[in-house]
Protein backbone atom coordinates (compact mmCIF):
# COMPACT_ATOMS: atom_id res chain seq x y z
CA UNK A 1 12.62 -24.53 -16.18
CA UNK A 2 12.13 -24.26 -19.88
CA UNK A 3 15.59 -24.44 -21.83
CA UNK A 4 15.61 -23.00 -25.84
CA UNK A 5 18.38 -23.33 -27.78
CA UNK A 6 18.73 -24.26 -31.76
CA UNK A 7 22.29 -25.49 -30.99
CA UNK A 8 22.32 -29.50 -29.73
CA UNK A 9 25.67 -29.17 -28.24
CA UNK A 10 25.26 -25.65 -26.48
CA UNK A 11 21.49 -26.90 -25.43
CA UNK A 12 22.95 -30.14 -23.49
CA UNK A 13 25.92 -28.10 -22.50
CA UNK A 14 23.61 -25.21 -20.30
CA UNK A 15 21.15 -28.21 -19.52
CA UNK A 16 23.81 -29.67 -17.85
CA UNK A 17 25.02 -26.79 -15.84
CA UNK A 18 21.40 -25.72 -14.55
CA UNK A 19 20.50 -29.50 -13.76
CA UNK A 20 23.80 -29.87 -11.51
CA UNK A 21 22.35 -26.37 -10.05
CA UNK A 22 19.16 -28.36 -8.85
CA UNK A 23 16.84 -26.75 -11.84
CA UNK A 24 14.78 -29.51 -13.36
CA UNK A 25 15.29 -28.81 -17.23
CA UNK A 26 13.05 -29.45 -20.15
CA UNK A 27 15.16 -28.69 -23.27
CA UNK A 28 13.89 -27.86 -26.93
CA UNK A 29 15.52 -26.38 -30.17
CA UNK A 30 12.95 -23.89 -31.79
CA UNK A 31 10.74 -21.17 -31.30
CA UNK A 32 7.80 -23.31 -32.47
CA UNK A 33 8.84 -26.15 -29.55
CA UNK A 34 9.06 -23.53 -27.11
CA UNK A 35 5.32 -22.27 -27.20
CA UNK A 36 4.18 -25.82 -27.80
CA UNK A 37 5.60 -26.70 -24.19
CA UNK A 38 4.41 -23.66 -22.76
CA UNK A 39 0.94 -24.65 -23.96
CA UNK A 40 1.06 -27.51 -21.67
CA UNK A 41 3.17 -26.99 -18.95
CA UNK A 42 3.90 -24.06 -16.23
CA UNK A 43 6.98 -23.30 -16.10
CA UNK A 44 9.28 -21.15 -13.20
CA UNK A 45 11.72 -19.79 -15.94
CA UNK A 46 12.34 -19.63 -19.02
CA UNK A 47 16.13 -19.35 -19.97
CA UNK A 48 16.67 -18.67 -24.63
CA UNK A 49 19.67 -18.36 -27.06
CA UNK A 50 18.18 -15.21 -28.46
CA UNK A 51 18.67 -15.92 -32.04
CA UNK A 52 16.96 -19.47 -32.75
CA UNK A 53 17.39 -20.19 -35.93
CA UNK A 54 17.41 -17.95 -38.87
CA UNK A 55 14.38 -16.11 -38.23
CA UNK A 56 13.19 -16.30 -34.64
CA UNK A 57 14.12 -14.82 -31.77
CA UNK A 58 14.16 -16.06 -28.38
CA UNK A 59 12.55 -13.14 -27.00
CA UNK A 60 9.31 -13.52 -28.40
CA UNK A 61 8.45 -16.69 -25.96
CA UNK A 62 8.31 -13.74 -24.01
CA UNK A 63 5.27 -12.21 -25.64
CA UNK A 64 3.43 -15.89 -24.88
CA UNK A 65 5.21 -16.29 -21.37
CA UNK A 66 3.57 -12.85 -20.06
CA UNK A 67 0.11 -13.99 -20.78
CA UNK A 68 0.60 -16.88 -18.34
CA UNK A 69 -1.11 -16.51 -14.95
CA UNK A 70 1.20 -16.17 -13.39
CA UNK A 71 3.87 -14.85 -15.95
CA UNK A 72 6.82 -16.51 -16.67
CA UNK A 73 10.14 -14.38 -16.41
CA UNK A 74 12.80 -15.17 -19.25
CA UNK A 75 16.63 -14.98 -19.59
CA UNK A 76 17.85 -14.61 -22.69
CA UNK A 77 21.67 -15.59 -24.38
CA UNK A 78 23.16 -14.36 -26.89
CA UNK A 79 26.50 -14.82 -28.65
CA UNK A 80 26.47 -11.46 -29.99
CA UNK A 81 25.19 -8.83 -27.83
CA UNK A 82 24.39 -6.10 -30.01
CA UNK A 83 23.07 -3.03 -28.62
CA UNK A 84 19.98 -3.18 -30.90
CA UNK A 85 19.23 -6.79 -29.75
CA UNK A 86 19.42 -5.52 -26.42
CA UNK A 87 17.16 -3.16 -26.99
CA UNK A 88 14.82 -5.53 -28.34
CA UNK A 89 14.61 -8.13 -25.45
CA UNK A 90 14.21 -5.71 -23.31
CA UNK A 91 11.77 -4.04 -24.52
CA UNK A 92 9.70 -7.42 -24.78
CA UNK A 93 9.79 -7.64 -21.18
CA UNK A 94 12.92 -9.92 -20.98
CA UNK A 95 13.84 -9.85 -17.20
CA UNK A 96 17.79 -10.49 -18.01
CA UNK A 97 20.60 -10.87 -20.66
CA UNK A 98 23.36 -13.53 -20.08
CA UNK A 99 26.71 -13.34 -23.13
CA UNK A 100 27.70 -16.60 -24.51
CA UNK A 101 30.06 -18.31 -23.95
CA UNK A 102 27.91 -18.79 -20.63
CA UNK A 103 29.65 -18.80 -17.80
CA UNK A 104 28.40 -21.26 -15.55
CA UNK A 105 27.99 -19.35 -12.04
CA UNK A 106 27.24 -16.53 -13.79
CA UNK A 107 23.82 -18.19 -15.45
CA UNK A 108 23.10 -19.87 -12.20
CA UNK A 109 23.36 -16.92 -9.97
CA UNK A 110 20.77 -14.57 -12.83
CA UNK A 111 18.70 -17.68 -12.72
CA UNK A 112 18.37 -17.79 -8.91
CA UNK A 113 18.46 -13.99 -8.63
CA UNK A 114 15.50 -13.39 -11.59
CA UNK A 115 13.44 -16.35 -9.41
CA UNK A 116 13.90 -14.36 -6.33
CA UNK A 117 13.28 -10.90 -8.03
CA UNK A 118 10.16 -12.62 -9.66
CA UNK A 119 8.53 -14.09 -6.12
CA UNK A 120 9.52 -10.68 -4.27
CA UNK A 121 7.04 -8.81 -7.25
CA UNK A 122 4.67 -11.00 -6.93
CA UNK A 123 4.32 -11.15 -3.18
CA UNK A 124 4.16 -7.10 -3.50
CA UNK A 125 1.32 -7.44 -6.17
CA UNK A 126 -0.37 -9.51 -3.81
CA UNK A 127 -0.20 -6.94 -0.92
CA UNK A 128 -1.42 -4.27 -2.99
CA UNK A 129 -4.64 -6.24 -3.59
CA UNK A 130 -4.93 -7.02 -0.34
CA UNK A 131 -4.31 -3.08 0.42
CA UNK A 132 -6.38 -2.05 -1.91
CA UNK A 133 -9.32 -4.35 0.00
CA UNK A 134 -7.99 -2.89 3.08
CA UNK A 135 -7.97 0.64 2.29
CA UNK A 136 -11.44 1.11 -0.36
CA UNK A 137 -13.80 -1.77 0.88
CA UNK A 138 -12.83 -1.69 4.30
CA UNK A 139 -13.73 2.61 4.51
CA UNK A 140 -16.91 1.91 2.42
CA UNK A 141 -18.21 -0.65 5.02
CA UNK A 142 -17.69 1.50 7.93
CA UNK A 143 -19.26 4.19 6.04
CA UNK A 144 -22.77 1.84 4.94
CA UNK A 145 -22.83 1.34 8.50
CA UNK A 146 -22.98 4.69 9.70
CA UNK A 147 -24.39 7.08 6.65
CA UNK A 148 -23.58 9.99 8.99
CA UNK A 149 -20.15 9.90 8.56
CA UNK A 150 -19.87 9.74 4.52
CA UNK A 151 -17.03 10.67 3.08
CA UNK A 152 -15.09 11.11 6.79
CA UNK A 153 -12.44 9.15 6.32
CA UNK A 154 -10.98 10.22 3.13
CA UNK A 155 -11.22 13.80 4.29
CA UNK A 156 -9.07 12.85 7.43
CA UNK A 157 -6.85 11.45 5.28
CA UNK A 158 -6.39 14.37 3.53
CA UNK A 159 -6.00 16.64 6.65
CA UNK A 160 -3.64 14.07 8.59
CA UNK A 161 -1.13 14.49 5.71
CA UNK A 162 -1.25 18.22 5.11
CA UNK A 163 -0.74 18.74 8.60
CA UNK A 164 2.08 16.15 8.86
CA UNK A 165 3.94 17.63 6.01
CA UNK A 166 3.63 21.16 7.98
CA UNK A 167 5.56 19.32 10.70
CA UNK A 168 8.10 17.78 9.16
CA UNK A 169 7.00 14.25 9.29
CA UNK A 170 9.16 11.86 7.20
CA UNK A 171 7.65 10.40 4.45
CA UNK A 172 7.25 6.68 5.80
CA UNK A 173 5.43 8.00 8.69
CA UNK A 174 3.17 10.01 7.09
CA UNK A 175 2.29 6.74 4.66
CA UNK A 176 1.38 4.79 7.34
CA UNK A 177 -0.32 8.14 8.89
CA UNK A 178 -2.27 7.74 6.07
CA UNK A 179 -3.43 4.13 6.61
CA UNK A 180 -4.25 5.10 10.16
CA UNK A 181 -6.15 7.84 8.79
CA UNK A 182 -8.34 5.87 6.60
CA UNK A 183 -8.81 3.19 8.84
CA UNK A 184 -9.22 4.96 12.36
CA UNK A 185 -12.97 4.34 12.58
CA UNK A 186 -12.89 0.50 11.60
CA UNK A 187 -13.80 -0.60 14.99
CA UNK A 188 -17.37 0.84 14.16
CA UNK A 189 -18.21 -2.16 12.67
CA UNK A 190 -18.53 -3.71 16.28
CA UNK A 191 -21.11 -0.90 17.72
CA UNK A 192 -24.88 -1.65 17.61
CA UNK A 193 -26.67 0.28 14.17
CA UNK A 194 -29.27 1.71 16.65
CA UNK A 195 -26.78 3.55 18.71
CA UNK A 196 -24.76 4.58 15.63
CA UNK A 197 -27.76 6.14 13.71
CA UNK A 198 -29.37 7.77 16.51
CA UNK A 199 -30.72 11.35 15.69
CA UNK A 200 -30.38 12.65 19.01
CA UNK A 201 -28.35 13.04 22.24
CA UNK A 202 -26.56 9.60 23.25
CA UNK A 203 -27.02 8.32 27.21
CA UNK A 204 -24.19 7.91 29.32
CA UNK A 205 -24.79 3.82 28.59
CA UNK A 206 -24.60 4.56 24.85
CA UNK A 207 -21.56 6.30 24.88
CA UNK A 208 -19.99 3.88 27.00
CA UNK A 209 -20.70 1.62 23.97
CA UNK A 210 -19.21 4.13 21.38
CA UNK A 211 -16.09 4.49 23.31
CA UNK A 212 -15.24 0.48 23.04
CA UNK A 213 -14.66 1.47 18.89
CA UNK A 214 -10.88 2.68 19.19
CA UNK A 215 -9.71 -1.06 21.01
CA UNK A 216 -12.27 -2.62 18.50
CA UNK A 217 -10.38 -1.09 15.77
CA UNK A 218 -7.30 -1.95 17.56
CA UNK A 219 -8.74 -5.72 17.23
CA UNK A 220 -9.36 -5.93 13.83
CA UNK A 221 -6.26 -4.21 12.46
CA UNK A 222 -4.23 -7.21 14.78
CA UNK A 223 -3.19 -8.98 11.42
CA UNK A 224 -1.01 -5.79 10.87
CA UNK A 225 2.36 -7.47 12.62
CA UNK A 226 4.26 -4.89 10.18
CA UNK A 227 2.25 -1.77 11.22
CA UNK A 228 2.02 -1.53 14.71
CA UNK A 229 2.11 2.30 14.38
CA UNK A 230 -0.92 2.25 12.17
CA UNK A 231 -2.87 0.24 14.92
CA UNK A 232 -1.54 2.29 17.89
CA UNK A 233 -3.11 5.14 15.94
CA UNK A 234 -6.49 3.88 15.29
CA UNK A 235 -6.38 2.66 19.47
CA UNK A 236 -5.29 6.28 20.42
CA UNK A 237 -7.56 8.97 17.64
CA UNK A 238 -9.66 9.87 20.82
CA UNK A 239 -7.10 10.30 23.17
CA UNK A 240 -6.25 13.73 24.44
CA UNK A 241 -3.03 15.88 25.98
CA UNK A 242 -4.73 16.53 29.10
CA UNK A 243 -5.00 12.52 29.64
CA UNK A 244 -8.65 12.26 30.41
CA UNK A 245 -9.45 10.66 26.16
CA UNK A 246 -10.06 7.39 26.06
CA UNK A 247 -9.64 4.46 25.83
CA UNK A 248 -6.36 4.56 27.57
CA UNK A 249 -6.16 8.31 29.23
CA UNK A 250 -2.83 8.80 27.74
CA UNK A 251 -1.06 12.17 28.19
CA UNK A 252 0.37 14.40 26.09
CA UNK A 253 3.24 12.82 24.03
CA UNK A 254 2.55 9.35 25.23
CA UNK A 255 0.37 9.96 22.00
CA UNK A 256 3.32 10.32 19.29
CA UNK A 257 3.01 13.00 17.13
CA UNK A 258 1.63 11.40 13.74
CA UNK A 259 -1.29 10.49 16.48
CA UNK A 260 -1.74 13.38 17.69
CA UNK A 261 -1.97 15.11 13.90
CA UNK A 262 -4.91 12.59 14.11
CA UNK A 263 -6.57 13.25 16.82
CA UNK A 264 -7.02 17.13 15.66
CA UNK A 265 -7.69 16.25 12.25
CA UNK A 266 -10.39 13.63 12.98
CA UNK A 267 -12.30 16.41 15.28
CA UNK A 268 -11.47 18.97 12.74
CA UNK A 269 -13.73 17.42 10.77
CA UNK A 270 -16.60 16.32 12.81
CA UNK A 271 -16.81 20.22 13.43
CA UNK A 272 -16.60 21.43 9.49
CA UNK A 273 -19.10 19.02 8.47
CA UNK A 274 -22.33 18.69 8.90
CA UNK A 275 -23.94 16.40 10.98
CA UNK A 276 -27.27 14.69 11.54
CA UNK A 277 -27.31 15.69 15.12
CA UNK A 278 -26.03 18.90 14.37
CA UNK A 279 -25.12 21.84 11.76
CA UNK A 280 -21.63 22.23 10.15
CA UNK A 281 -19.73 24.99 12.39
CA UNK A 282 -18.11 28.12 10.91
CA UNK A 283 -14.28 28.28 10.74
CA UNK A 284 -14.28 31.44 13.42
CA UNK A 285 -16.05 28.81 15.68
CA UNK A 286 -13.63 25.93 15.14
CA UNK A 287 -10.77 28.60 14.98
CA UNK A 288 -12.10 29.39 18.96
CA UNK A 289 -12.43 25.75 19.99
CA UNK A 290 -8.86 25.17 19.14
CA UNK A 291 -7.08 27.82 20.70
CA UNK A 292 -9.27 26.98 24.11
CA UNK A 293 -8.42 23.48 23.94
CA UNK A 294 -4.99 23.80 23.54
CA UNK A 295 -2.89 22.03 25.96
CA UNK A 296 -5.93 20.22 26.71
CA UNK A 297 -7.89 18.10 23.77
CA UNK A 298 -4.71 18.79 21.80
CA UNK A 299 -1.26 19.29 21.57
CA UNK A 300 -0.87 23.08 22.43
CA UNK A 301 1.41 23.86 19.52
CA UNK A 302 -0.37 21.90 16.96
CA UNK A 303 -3.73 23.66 17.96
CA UNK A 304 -2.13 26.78 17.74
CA UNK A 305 -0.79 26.07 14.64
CA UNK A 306 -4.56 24.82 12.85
CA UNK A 307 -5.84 27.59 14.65
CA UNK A 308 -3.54 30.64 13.23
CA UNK A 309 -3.87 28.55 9.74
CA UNK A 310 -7.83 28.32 9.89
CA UNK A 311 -7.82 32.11 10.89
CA UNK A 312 -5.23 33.24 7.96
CA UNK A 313 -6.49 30.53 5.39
CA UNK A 314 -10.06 29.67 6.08
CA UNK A 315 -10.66 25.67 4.73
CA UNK A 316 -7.67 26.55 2.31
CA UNK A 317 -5.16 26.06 5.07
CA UNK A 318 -6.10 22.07 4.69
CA UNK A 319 -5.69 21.96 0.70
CA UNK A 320 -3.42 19.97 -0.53
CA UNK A 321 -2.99 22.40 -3.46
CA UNK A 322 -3.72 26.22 -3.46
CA UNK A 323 -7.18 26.86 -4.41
CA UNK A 324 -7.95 23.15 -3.75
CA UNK A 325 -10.57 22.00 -0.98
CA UNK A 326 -10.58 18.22 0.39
């Protein structure tokens, strides 16, 4: 921890109580001190009088301690907590404020709680590059793989979550809907390019292989401990009501519904869209399909539903906005 304070007495006096709190301290009196040390040594924290000196202020280490990678947070104190000076620390990014005369578990406990607040952000800035490999480079690959498909999983995406939010799913759900969504295909990867690519009709051997993607998915979404949902949704997209889908032959709502939304949104469209093996169908066509495969590819009132939408609608049933088109 980096300790700033132009006051000898006060600057032993808080080095004291953060040392007997287990910090290890390095102490200095100015501004100038401050950035010197920070120069040469990363530090966890940074706790500042706010006033050092007659013309600095504490929360400009600050403006030096968020160009650190990673950045340092700050505490400042002040003996005279004006609202402007407030104002002013904040507004430089200070994390906290602490009022002198310091209170000693009062300091400790912002220390350990601006630490912990710190770590939590960064973890969470971590995921989010790690989601943002999972959920753009991942897709892409899949897609480089098998050309045929470009473009298919951020327009299931789309259609997942329109439908969801026609059926009340709650918001964390449909998130992780999302994910599922974007990511249902991944165990494509595993299938052979010449089977993937192939112009025409697949033999009964072929699909065999085609059918392993859903549990290869399932495989390679494993790291996932926290989404389980997500990966029983990739394992289930080609499942269907009537129980003969595979790859487990589940039954109507052993599928739960956020899967099932899938599961007629991934078909949905396969149909719209044109293929290499075939042309893109008409919405009458797809509108036909649905309402005969009800209560047996799909859940009987969510084909129903698509079905009377398509009909009323057209594409603009699946729009996230009116007028809009994924």
């Amino acid at each position: 921890m980096l300790l700033v304070d132009d006051e000898p007495d006060v600057l032993q006096g808080v080095r004291t109580i953060l040392e007997h709190a287990g910090y290890e301290v390095t102490g200095v009196g100015s501004l100038r001190q401050a950035v010197g040390a920070l120069a040469s040594t990363h530090f966890e924290l940074i706790v500042t009088d706010l006033y050092l000196g007659d013309t600095d202020l504490g929360h400009e280490i600050a403006e030096v301690a968020r160009e650190q990678r990673p950045a340092t947070p700050v505490v400042v104190m002040t003996g005279r907590p004006t609202f402007d000076a407030a104002q002013g620390a904040l507004r430089h990014r200070v994390d906290d404020i602490v009022v002198k005369p310091v209170e000693a578990n009062h300091l400790v406990a912002t220390c350990a709680r601006v630490l912990r607040d710190t770590e939590l952000a960064r973890r969470n800035q971590e995921l989010e590059s790690a989601n943002a490999v999972l959920t753009s480079v991942l897709p892409r690959t899949i897609e480089m793989k098998d050309p045929t498909t470009s473009g298919h999983a951020a327009r299931v995406v789309g259609y997942t979550d329109s439908l969801a939010m026609r059926c009340g799913v709650d918001a964390e759900q449909r998130a992780s809907l999302r994910l599922a969504a974007l990511l249902h295909d991944i165990g494509k990867i595993g299938i052979p390019d010449s089977i993937l690519r192939k112009p025409g009709p697949l033999t009964p051997d072929e699909f065999e292989v085609i059918q392993r993607h859903p549990a290869m998915g399932y495989e390679v979404l494993a790291p996932l401990r926290e989404h389980g949902d997500v990966r029983d949704w990739v394992y289930q997209h080609h499942e269907r009501w009537d129980g003969k889908g595979y790859p487990q032959g589940l039954a109507g709502e052993e599928v739960a519904l956020p899967g099932r939304i899938l599961v007629l949104a991934e078909v949905y469209d396969a149909l719209v869209e044109e293929r290499s093996y075939k042309p893109a169908w008409p919405v009458p066509k797809i509108v036909d399909l649905f309402r005969e495969q009800a209560g047996r590819q799909f859940d009987p009132e969510l084909a129903h539903l698509v079905a009377d939408g398509l009909a009323r609608d057209g594409k603009r049933f699946f729009a996230a906005a009116p007028g809009q088109l994924f």
